[in-house]
Structure formats: structure tokens, C-alpha cells
C-alpha atoms as a PDB file:
ATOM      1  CA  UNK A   1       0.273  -7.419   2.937  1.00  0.00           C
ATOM      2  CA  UNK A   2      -1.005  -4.826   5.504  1.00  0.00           C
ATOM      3  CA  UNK A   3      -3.116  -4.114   8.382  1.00  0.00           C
ATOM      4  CA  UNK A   4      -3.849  -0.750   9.045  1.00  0.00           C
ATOM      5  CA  UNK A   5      -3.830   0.052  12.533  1.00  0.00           C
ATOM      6  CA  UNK A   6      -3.090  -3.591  13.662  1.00  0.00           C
ATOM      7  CA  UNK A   7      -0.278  -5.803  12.264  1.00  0.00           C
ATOM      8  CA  UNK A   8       0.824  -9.334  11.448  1.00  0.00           C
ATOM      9  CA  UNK A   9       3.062 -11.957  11.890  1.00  0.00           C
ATOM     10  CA  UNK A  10       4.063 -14.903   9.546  1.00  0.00           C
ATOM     11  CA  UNK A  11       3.050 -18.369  11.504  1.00  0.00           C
ATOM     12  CA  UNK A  12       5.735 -21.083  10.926  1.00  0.00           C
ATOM     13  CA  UNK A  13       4.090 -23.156  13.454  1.00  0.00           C
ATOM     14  CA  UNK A  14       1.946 -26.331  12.259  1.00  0.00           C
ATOM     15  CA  UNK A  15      -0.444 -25.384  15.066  1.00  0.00           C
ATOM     16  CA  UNK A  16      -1.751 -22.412  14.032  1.00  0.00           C
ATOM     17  CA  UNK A  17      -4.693 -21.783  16.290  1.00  0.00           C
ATOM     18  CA  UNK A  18      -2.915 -20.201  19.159  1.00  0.00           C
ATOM     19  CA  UNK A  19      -2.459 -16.539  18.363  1.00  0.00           C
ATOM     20  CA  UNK A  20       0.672 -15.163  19.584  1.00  0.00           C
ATOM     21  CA  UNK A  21       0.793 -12.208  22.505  1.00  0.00           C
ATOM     22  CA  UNK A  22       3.588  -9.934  21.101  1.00  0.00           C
ATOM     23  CA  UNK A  23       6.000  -9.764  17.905  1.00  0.00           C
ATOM     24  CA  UNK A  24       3.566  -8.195  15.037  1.00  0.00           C
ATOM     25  CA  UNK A  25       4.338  -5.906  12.440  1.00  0.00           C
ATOM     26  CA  UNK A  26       2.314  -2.978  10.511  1.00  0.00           C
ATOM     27  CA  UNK A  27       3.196  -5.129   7.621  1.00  0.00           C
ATOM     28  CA  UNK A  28       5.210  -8.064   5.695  1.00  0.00           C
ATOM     29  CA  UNK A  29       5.634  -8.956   1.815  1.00  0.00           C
ATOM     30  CA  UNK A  30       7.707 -10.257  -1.118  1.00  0.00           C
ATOM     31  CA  UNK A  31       8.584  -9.450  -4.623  1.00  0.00           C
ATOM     32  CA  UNK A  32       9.271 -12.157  -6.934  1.00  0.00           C
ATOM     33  CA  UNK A  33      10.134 -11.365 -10.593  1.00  0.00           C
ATOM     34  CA  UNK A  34       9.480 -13.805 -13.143  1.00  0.00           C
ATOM     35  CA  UNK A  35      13.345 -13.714 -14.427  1.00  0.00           C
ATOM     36  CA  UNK A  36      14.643 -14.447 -10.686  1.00  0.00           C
ATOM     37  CA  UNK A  37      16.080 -17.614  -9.951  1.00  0.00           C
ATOM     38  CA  UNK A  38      13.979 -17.891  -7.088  1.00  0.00           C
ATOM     39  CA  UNK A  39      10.850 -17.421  -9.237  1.00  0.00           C
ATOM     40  CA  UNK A  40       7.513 -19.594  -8.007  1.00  0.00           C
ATOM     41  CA  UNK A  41       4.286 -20.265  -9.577  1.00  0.00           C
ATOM     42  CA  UNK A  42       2.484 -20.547  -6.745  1.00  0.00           C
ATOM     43  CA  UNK A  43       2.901 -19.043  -2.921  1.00  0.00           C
ATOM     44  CA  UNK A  44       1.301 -19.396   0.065  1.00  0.00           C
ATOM     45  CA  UNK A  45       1.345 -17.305   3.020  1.00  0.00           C
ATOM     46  CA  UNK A  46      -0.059 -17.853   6.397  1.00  0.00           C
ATOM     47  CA  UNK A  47      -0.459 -15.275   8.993  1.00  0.00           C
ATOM     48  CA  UNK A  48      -1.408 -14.271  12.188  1.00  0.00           C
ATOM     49  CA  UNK A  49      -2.954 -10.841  12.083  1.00  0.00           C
ATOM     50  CA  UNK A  50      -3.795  -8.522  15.490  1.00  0.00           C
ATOM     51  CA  UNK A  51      -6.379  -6.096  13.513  1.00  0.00           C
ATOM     52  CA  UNK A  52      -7.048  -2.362  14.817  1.00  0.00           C
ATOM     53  CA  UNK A  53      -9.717  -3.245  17.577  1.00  0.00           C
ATOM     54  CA  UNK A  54      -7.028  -5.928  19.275  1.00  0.00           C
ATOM     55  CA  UNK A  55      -9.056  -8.787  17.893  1.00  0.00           C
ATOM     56  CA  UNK A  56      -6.659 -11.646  16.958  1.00  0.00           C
ATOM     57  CA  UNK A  57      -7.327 -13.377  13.628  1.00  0.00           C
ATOM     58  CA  UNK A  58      -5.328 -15.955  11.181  1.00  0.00           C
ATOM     59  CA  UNK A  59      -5.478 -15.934   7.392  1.00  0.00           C
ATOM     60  CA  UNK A  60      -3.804 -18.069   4.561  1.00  0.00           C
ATOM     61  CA  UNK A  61      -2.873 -16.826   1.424  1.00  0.00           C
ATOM     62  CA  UNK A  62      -2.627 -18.571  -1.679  1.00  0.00           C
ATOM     63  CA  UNK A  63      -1.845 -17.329  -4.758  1.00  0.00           C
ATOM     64  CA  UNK A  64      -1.043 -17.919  -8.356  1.00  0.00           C
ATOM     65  CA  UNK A  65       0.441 -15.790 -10.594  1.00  0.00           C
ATOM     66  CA  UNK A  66       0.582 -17.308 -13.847  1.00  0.00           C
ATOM     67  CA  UNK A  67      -1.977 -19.558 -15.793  1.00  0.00           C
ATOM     68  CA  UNK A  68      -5.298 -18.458 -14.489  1.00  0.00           C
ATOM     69  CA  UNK A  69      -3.698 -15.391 -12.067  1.00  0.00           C
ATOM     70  CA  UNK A  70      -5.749 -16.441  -9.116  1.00  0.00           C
ATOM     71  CA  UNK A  71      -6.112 -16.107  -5.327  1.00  0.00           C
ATOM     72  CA  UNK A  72      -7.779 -17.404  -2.710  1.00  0.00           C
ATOM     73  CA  UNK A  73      -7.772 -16.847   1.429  1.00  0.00           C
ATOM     74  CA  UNK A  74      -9.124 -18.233   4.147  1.00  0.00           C
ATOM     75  CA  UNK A  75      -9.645 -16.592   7.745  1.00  0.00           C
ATOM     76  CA  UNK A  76     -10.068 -17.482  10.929  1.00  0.00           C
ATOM     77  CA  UNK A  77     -11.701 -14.516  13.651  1.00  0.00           C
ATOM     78  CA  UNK A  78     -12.190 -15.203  17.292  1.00  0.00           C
ATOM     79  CA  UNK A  79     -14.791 -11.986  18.027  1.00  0.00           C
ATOM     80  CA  UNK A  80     -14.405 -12.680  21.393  1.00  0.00           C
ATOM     81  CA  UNK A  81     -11.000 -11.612  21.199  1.00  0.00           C
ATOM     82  CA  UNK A  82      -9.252 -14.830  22.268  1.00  0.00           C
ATOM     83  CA  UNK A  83      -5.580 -15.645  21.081  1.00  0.00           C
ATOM     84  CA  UNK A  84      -7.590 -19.202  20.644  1.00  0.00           C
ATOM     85  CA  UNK A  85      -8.755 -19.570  16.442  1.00  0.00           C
ATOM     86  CA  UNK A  86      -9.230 -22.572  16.632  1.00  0.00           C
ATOM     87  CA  UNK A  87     -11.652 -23.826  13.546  1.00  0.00           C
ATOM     88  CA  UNK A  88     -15.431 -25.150  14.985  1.00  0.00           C
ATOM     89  CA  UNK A  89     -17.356 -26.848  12.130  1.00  0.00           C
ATOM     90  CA  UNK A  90     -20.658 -27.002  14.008  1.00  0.00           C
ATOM     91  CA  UNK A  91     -20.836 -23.765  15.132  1.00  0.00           C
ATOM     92  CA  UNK A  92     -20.563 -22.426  11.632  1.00  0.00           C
ATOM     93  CA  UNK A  93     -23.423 -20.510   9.690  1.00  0.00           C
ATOM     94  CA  UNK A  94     -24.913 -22.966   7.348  1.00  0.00           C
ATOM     95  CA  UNK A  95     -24.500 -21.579   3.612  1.00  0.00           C
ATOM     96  CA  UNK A  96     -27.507 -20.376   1.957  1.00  0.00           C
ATOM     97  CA  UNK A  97     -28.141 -21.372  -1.421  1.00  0.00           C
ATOM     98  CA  UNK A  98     -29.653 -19.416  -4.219  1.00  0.00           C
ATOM     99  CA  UNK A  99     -31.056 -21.221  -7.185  1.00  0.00           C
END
């Protein structure tokens, strides 16, 4: 995983909705082979990313590569450009349905 012109930083912390200040990287990954010993079917990744305008953001990655091969990720943006992400439910868009 990259970001071009910002970076990213793996979050070990349980309270992920403080954004760090410093300590990012251009970018961070992982090769598994399927003959390793160390071999998963399933990873996730979560991440505190600093993207190229300075705006602080926090994504997790899940992914699985056998079976179905899927993904999915979920992200967090303050545009404000807080280091706080924490997640509002009310003062998300409502989701518009199409029949």
C-alpha cells in the first residue's frame, strides 16, 4: 500500500481515532506466498494515512485471498484536517436508495 505524495503508518493502538503528528512512510506492505509457513487466508491491515494535502485519514484493510478473493476497506477523513477521526454516526449522509 501507497500514498503518493503523503504516507502512512500501521496503527497498533486499539484507539485509533487520534492521528499521529510524525512517523509516516511513502509506503508499507507484505508478501505472503501460499507455500510459506506463515501463509494466511485472511489479513487485515489498519492504517493511519497523512494524504498529499496534509489531511489526516485512517483506513482498514481486509482482505481475502482465497475462496471468493475479496476485499473490503473502510475510511475514516477528518476534512477539517484534525489528527481527531473519530467516527460520528449522526452526522453521516443518509444512504440513498435506488429501487
Amino acid at each position: 500500500m501507497a500514498v503518493p505524495g503523503g504516507g502512512l503508518q500501521i496503527s497498533t493502538n486499539e484507539f485509533n481515532f487520534v492521528a499521529p503528528e510524525s512517523g509516516y512512510v511513502r509506503e508499507d506492505g507484505d508478501q505472503m506466498f501460499h507455500d510459506e509457513e506463515r501463509w494466511r487466508s485472511r489479513h487485515t491491515s489498519k492504517y493511519f494515512l497523512r494524504l498529499k494535502d496534509g489531511r489526516l485519514a485512517f483506513i482498514e484493510f481486509f482482505i481475502s485471498p482465497q475462496g471468493d478473493h475479496f476485499f473490503e476497506a473502510k475510511g475514516y477523513l477528518n476534512p477539517s484536517g484534525s489528527r481527531n477521526l473519530e467516527f460520528i454516526p449522526e452526522a453521516q449522509p443518509k444512504p440513498e436508495r435506488y429501487e
